[in-house]
N, C-alpha and C. Protein backbone atom coordinates (compact mmCIF):
# COMPACT_ATOMS: atom_id res chain seq x y z
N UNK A 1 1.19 -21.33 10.78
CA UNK A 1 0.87 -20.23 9.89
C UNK A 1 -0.08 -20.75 8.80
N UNK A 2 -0.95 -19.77 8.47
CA UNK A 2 -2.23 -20.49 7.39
C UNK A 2 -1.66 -20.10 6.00
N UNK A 3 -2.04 -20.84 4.80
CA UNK A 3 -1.70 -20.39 3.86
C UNK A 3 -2.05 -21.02 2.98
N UNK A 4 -2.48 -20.58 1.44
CA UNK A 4 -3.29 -20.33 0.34
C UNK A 4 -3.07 -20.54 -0.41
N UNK A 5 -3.99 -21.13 -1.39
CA UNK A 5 -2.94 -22.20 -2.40
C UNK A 5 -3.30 -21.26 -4.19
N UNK A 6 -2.48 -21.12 -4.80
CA UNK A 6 -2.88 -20.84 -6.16
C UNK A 6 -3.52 -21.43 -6.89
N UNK A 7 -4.71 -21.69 -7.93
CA UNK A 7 -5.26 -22.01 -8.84
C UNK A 7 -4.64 -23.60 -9.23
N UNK A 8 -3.51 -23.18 -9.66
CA UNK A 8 -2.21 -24.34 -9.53
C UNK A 8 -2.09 -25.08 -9.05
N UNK A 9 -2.33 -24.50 -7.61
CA UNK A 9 -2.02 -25.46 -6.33
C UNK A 9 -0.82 -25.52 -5.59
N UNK A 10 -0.29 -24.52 -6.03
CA UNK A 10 1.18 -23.77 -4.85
C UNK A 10 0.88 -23.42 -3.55
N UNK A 11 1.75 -23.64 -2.43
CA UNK A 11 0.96 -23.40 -1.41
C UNK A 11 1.73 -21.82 -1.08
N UNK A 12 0.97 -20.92 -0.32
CA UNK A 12 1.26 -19.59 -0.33
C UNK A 12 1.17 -19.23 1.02
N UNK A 13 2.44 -18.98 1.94
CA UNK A 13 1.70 -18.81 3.32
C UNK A 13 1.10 -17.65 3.43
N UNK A 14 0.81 -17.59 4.46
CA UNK A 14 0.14 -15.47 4.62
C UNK A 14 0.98 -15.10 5.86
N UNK A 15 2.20 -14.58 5.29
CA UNK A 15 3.25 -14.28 6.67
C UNK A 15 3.64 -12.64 6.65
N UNK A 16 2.31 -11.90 5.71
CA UNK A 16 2.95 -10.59 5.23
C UNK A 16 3.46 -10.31 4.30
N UNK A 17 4.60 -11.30 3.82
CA UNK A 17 5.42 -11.38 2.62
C UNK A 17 4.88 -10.51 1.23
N UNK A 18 4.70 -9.69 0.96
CA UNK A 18 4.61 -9.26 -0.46
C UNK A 18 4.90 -9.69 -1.27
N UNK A 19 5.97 -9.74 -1.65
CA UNK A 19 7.16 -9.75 -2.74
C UNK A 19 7.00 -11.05 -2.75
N UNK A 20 7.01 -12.17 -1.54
CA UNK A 20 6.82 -13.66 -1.99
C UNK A 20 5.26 -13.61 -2.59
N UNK A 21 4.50 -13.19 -2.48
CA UNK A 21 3.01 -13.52 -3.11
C UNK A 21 3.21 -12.91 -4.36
N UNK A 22 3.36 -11.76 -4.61
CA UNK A 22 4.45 -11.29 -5.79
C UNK A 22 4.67 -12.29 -7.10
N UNK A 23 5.88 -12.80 -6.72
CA UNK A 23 6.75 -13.53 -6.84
C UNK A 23 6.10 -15.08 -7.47
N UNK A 24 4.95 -16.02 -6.29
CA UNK A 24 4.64 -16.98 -6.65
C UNK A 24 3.47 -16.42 -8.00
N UNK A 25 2.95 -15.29 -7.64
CA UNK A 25 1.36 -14.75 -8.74
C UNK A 25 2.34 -14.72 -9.99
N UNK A 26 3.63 -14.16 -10.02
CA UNK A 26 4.16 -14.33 -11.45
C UNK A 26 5.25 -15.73 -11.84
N UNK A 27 4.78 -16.46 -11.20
CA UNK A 27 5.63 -17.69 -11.36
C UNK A 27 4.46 -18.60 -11.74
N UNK A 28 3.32 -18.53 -11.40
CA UNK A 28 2.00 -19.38 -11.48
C UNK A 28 1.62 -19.19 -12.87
N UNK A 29 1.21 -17.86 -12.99
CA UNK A 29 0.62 -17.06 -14.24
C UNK A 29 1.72 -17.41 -15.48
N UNK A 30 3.21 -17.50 -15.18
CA UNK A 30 3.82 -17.87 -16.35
C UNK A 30 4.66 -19.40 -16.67
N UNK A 31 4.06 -19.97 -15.74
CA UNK A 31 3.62 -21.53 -16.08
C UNK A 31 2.79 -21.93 -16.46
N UNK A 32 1.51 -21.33 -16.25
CA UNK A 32 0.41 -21.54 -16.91
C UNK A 32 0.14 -21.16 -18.82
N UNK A 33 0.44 -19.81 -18.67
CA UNK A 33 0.39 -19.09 -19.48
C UNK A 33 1.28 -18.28 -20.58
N UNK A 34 2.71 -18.53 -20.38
CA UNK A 34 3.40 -18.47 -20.27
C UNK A 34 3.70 -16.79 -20.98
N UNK A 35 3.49 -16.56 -22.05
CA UNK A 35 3.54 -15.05 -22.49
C UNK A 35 2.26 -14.34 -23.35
N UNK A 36 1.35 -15.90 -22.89
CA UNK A 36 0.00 -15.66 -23.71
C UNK A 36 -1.08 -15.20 -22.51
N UNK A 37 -0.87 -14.81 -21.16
CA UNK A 37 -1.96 -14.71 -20.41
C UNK A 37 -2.33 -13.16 -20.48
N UNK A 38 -3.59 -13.11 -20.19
CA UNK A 38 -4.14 -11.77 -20.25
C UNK A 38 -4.30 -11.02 -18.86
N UNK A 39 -5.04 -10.03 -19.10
CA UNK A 39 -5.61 -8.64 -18.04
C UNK A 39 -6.46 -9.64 -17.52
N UNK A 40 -7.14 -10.64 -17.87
CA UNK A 40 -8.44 -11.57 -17.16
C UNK A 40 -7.56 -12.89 -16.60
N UNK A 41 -6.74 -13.46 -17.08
CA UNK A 41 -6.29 -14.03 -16.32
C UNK A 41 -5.65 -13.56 -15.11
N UNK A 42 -4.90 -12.70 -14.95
CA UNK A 42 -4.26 -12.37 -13.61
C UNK A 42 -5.29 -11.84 -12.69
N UNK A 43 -6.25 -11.01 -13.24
CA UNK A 43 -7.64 -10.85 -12.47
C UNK A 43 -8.09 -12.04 -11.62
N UNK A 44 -7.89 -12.70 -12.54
CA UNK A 44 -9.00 -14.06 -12.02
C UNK A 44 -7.97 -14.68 -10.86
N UNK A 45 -6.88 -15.25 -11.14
CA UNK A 45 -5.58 -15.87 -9.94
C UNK A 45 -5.74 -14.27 -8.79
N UNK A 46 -5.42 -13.61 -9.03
CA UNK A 46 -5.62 -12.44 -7.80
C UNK A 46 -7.10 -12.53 -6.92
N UNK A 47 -8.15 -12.78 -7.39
CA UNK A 47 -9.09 -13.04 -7.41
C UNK A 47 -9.60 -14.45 -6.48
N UNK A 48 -8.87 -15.18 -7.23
CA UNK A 48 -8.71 -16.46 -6.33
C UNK A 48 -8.13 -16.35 -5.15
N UNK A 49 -6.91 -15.65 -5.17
CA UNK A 49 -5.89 -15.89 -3.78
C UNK A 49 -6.58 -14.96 -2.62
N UNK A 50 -7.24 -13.75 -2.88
CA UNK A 50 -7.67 -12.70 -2.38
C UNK A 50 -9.40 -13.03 -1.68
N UNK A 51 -10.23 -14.16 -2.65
CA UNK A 51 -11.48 -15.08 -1.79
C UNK A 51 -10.71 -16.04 -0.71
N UNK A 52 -9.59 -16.40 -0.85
CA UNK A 52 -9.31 -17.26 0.37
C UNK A 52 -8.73 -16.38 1.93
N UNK A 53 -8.56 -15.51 1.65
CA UNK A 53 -8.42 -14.27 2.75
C UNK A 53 -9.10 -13.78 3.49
N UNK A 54 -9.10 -13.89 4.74
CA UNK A 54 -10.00 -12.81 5.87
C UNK A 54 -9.93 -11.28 4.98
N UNK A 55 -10.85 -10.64 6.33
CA UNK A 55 -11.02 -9.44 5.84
C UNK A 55 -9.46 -8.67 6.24
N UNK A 56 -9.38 -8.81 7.60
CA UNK A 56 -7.83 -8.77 8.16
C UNK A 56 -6.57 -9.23 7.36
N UNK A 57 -6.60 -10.45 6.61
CA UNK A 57 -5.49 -10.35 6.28
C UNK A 57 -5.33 -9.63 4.53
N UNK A 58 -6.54 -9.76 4.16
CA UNK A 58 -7.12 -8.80 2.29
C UNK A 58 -6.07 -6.77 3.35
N UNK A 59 -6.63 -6.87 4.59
CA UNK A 59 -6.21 -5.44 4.72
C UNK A 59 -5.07 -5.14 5.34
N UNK A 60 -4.09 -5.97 6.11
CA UNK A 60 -2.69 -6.20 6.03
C UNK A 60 -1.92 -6.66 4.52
N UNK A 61 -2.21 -6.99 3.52
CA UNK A 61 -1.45 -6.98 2.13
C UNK A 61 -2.28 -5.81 1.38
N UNK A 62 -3.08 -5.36 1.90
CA UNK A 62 -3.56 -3.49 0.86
C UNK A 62 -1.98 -2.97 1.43
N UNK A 63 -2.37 -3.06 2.79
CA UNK A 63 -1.44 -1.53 3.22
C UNK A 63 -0.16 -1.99 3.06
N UNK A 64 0.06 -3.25 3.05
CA UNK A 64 1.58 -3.63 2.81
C UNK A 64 1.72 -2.98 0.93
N UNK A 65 0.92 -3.64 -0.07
CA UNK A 65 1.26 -3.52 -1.35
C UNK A 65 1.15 -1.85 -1.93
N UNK A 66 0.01 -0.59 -0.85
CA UNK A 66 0.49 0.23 -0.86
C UNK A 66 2.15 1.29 -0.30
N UNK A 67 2.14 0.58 0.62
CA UNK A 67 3.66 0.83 0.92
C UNK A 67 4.74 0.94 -0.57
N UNK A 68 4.26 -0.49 -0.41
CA UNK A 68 5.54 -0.30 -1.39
C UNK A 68 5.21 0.27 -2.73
N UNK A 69 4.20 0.47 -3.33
CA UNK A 69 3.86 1.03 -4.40
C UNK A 69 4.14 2.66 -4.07
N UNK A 70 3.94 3.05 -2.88
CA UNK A 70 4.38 4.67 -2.63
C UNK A 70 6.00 4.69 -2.67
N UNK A 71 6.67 4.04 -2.36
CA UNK A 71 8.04 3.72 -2.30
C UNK A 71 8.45 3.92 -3.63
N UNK A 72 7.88 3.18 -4.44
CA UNK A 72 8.26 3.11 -5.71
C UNK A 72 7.91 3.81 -6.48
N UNK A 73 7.30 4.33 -6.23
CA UNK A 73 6.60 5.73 -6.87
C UNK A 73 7.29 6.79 -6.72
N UNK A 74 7.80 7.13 -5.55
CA UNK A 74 9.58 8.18 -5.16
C UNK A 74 10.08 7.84 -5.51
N UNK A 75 10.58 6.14 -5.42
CA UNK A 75 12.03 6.46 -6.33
C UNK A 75 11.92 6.63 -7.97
N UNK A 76 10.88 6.68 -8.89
CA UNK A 76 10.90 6.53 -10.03
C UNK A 76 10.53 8.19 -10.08
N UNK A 77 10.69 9.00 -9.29
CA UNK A 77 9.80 10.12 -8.94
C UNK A 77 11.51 10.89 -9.31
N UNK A 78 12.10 10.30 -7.98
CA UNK A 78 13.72 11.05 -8.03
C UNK A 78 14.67 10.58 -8.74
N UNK A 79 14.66 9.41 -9.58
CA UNK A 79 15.19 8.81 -10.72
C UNK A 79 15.21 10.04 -11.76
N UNK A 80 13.62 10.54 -12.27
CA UNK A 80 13.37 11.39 -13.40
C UNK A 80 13.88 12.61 -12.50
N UNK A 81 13.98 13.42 -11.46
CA UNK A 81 14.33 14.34 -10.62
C UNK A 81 15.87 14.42 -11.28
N UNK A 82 16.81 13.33 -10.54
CA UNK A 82 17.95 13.52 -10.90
C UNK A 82 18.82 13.20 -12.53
N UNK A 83 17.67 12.69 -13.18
CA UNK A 83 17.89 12.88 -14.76
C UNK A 83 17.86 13.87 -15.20
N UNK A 84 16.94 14.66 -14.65
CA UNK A 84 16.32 15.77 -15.81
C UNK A 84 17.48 17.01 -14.98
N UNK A 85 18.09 16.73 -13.86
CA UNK A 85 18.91 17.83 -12.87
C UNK A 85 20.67 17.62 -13.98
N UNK A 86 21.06 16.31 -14.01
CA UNK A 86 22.02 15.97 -15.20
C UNK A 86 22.44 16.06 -16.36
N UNK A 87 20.93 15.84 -17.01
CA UNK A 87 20.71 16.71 -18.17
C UNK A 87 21.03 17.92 -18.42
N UNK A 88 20.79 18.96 -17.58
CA UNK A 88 20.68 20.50 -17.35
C UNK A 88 21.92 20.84 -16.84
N UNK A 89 23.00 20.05 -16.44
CA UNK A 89 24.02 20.54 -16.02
C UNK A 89 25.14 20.65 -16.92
């Protein structure tokens, strides 16, 4: 399996994983940076990990990181749904 190293120098496989790329982008960014990094730093590490990528695999983690961003978007959707239904009762 091929895989991609952070700025850092973490190695990152490309197995699909989301949540592990996720996971290492906010583990990198707050070793580095720790509560001082900006909108340009995470640009730039995303940036980095995303030039070492085929075009194929940049478009297997879109549609994966849209997934789950639609996911999460319902449940924060029916969260406020069944608040505002509780409220009213």
């Amino acid at each position: 399996m091929r895989s991609i190293t952070t700025t850092g120098g973490i190695a990152l496989p490309l197995d699909g994983d989301l949540l592990a790329m996720l996971e290492t982008l906010y583990k990198e960014l707050n070793t580095r940076y720790a509560l001082d990094r900006t909108f340009e730093d995470t640009v730039r590490e995303i940036a980095h990990l995303l030039d070492q990528m085929t075009d194929e695999e940049r478009r297997a983690y879109l549609a994966e990181s849209l997934f789950l961003n639609t996911v999460t978007y319902e449940n924060e959707r029916l969260g406020a749904y069944v608040r505002k239904v509780t409220e009213n009762a």
